[in-house]
N, C-alpha and C. Protein backbone atom coordinates (compact mmCIF):
# COMPACT_ATOMS: atom_id res chain seq x y z
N UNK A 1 140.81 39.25 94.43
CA UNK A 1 140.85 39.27 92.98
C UNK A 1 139.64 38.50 92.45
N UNK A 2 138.57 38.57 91.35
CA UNK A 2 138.15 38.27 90.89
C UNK A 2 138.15 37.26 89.89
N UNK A 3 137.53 36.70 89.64
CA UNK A 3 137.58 35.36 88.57
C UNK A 3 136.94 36.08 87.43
N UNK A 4 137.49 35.61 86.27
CA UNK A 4 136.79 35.67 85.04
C UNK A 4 135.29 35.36 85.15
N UNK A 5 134.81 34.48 86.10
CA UNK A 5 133.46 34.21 85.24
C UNK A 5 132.64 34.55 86.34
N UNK A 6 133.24 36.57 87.62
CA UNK A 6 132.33 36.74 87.97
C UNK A 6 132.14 38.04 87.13
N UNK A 7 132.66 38.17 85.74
CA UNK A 7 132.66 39.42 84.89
C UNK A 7 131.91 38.96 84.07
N UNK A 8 131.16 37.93 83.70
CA UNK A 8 130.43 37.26 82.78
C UNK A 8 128.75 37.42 83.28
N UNK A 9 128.52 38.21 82.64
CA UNK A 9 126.97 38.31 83.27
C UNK A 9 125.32 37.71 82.29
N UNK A 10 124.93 36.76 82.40
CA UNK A 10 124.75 35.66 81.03
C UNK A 10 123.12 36.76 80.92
N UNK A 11 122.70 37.48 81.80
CA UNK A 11 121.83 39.13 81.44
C UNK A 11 121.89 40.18 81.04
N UNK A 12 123.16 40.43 80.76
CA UNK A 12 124.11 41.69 80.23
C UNK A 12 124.57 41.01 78.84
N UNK A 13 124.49 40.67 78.16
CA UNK A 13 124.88 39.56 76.97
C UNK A 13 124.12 40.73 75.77
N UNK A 14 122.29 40.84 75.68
CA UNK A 14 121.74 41.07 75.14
C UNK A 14 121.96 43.16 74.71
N UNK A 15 122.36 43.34 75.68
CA UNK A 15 122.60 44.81 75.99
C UNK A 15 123.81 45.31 75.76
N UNK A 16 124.97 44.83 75.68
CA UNK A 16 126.06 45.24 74.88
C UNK A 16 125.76 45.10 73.47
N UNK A 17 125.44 43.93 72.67
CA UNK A 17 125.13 43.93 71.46
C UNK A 17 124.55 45.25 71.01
N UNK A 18 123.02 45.37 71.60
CA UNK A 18 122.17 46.35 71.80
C UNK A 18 122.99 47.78 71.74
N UNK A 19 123.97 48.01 72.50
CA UNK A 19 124.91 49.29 72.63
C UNK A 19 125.86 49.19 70.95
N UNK A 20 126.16 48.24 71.01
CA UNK A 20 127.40 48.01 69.81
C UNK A 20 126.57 48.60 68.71
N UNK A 21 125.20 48.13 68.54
CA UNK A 21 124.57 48.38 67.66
C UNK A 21 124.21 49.97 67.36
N UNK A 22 123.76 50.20 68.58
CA UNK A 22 123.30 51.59 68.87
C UNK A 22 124.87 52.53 68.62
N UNK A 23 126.02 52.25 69.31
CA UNK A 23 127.53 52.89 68.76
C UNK A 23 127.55 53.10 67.21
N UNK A 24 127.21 51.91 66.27
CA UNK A 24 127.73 51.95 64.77
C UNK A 24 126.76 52.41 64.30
N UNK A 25 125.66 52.83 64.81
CA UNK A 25 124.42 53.54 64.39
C UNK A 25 125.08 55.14 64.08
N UNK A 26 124.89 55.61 65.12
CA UNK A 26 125.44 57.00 65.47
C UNK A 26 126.81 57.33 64.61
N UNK A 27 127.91 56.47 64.49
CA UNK A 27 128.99 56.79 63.99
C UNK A 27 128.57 56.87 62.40
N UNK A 28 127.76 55.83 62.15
CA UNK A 28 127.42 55.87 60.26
C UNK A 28 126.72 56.85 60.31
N UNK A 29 125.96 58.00 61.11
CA UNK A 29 125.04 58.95 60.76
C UNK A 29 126.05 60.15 61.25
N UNK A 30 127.09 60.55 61.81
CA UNK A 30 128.10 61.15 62.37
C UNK A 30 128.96 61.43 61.31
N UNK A 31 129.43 60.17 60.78
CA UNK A 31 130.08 60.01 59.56
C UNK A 31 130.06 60.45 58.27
N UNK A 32 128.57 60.43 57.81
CA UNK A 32 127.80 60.51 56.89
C UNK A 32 127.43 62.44 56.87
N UNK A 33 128.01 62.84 55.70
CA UNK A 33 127.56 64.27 55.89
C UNK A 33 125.91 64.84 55.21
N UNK A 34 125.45 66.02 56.02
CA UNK A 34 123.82 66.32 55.21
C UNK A 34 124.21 66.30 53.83
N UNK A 35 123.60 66.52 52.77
CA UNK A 35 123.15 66.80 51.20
C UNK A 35 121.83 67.33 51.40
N UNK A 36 121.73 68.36 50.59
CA UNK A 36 121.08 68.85 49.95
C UNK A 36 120.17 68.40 48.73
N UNK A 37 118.63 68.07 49.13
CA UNK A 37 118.07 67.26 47.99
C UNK A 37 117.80 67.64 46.86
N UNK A 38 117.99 69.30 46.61
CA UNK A 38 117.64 69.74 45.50
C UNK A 38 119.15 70.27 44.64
N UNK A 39 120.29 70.81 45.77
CA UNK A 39 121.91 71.03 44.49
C UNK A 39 122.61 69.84 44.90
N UNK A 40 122.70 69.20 46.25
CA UNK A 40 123.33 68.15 46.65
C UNK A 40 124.41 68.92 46.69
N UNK A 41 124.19 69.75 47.65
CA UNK A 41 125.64 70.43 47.95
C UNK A 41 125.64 69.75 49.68
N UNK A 42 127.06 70.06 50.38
CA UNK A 42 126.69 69.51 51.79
C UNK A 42 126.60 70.79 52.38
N UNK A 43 125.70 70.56 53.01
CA UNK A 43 124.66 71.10 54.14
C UNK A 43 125.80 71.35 55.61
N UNK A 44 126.80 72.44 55.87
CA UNK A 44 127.43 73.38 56.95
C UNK A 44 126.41 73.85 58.20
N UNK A 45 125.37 73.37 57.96
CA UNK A 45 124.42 74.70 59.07
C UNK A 45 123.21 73.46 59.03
N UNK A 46 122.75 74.47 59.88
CA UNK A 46 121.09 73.83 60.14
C UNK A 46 120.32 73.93 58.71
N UNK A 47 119.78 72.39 58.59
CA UNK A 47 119.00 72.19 57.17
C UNK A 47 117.62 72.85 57.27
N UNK A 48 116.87 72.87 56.37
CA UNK A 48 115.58 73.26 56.27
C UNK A 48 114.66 71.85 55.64
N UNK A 49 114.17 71.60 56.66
CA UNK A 49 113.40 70.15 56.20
C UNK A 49 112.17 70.47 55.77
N UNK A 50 111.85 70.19 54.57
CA UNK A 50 110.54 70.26 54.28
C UNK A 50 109.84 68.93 53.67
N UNK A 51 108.58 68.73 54.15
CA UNK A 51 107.84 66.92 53.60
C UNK A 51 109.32 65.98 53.53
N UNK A 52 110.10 65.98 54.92
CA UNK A 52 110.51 64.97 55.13
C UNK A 52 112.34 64.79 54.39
N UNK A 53 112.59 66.14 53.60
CA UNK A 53 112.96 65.82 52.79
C UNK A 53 114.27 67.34 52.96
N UNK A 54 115.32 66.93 53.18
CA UNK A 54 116.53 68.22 53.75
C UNK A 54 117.25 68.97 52.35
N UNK A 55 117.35 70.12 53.06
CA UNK A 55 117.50 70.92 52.14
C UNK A 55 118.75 71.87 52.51
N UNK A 56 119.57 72.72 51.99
CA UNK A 56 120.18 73.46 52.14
C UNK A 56 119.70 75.13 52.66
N UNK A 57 118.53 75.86 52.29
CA UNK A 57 118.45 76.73 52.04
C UNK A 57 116.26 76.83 51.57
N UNK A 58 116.05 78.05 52.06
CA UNK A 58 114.45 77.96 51.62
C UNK A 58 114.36 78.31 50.16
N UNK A 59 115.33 78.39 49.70
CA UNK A 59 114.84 78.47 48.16
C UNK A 59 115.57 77.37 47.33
N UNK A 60 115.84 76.11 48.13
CA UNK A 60 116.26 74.86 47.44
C UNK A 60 114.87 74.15 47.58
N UNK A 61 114.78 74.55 48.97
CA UNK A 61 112.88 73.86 49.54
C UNK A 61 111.80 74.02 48.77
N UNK A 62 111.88 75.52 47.95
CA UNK A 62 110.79 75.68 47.23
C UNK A 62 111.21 75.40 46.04
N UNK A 63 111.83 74.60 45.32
CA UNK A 63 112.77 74.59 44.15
C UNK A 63 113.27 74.89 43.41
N UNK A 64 113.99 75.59 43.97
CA UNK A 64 114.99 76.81 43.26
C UNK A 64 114.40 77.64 43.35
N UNK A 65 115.53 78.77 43.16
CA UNK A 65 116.98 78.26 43.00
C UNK A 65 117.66 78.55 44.16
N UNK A 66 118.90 78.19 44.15
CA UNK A 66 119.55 78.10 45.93
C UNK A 66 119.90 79.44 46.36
N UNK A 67 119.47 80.04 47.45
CA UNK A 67 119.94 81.32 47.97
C UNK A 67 121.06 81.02 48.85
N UNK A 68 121.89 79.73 48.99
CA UNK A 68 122.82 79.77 50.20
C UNK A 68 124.19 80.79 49.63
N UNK A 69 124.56 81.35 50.73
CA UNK A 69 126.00 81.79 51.05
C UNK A 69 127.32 80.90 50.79
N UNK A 70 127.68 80.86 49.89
CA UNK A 70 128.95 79.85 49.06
C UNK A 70 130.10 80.42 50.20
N UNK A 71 130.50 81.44 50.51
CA UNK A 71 131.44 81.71 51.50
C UNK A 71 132.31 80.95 52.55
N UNK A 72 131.64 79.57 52.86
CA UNK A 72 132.06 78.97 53.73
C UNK A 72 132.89 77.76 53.33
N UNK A 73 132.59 77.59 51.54
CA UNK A 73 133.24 76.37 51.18
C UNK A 73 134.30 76.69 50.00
N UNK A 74 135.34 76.04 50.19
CA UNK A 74 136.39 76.26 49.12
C UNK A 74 135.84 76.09 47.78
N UNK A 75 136.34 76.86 47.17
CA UNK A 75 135.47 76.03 45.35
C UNK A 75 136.16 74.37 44.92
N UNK A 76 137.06 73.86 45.74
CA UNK A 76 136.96 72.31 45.65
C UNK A 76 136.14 71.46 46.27
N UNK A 77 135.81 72.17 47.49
CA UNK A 77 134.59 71.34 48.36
C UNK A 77 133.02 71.64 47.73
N UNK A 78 132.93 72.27 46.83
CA UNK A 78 131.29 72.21 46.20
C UNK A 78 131.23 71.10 45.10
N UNK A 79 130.58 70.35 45.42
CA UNK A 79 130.76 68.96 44.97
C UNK A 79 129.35 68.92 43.97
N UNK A 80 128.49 69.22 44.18
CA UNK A 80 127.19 69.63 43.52
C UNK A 80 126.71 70.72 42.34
N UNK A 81 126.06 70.32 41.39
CA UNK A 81 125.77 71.17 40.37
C UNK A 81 124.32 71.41 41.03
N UNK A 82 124.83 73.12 40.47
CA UNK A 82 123.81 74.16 40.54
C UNK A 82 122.86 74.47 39.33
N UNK A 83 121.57 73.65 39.39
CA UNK A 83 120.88 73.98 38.16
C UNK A 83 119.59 75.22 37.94
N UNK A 84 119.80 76.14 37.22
CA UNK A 84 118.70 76.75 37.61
C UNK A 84 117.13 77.05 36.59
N UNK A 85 117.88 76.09 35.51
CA UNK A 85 116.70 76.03 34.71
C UNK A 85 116.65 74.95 33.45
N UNK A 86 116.43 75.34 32.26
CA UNK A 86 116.45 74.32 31.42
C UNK A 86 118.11 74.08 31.11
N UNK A 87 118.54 73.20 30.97
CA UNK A 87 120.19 73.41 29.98
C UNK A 87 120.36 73.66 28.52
N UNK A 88 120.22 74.74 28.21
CA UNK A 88 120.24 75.09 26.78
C UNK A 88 120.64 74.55 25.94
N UNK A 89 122.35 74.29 26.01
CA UNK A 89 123.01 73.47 25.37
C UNK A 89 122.83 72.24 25.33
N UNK A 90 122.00 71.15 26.28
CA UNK A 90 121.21 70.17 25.97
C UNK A 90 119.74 69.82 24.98
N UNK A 91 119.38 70.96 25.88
CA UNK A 91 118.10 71.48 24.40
C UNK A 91 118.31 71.79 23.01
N UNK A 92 119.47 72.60 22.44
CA UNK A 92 119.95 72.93 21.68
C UNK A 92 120.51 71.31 20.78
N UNK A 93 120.87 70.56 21.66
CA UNK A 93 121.64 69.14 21.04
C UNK A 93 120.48 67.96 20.44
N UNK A 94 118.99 68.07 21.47
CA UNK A 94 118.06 67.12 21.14
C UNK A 94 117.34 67.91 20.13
N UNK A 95 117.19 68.80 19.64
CA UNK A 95 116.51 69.27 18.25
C UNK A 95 116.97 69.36 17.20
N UNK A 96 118.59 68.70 17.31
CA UNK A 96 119.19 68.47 16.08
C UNK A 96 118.53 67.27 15.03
């Protein structure tokens, strides 16, 4: 049987931390779902990264407007507004 303090390895100290760290890394990015930088919708599929910067779809990349396939998400899970141009009714309110 072993003793407690031949499980104590005072070189192995630095490298669990190191792991712990590296574990809560992965889980907060695991955790954390894509968005979309231009509707901020979440991102189901492979993003389209362009200058660094993730996208849903190549016509969110080029800015607007979004060509993705809505099919896959309930209309409670679209969490993001879809803008595709000026807001009228905002425009309409500041020229009063």
């Amino acid at each position: 049987m072993k003793r407690q303090e031949d499980f104590n390895d005072p070189y192995n100290k630095d490298s669990t931390h190191e792991q712990s760290e590296s574990a809560q890394a992965v889980s907060a990015h695991v955790q954390k779902p894509l968005r979309c930088a231009n509707c901020d919708i979440e991102i189901l599929w492979s993003p389209t990264v362009q200058r660094g910067q993730t996208y849903c779809c190549t016509g969110c990349a080029a800015g607007g407007p979004c060509c993705c396939d809505y099919s896959q998400y309930r209309s409670i899970n679209i969490s993001g507004v879809i803008h595709y141009g000026p807001d009228e009714e905002a425009l309409n309110k500041s020229s009063d």
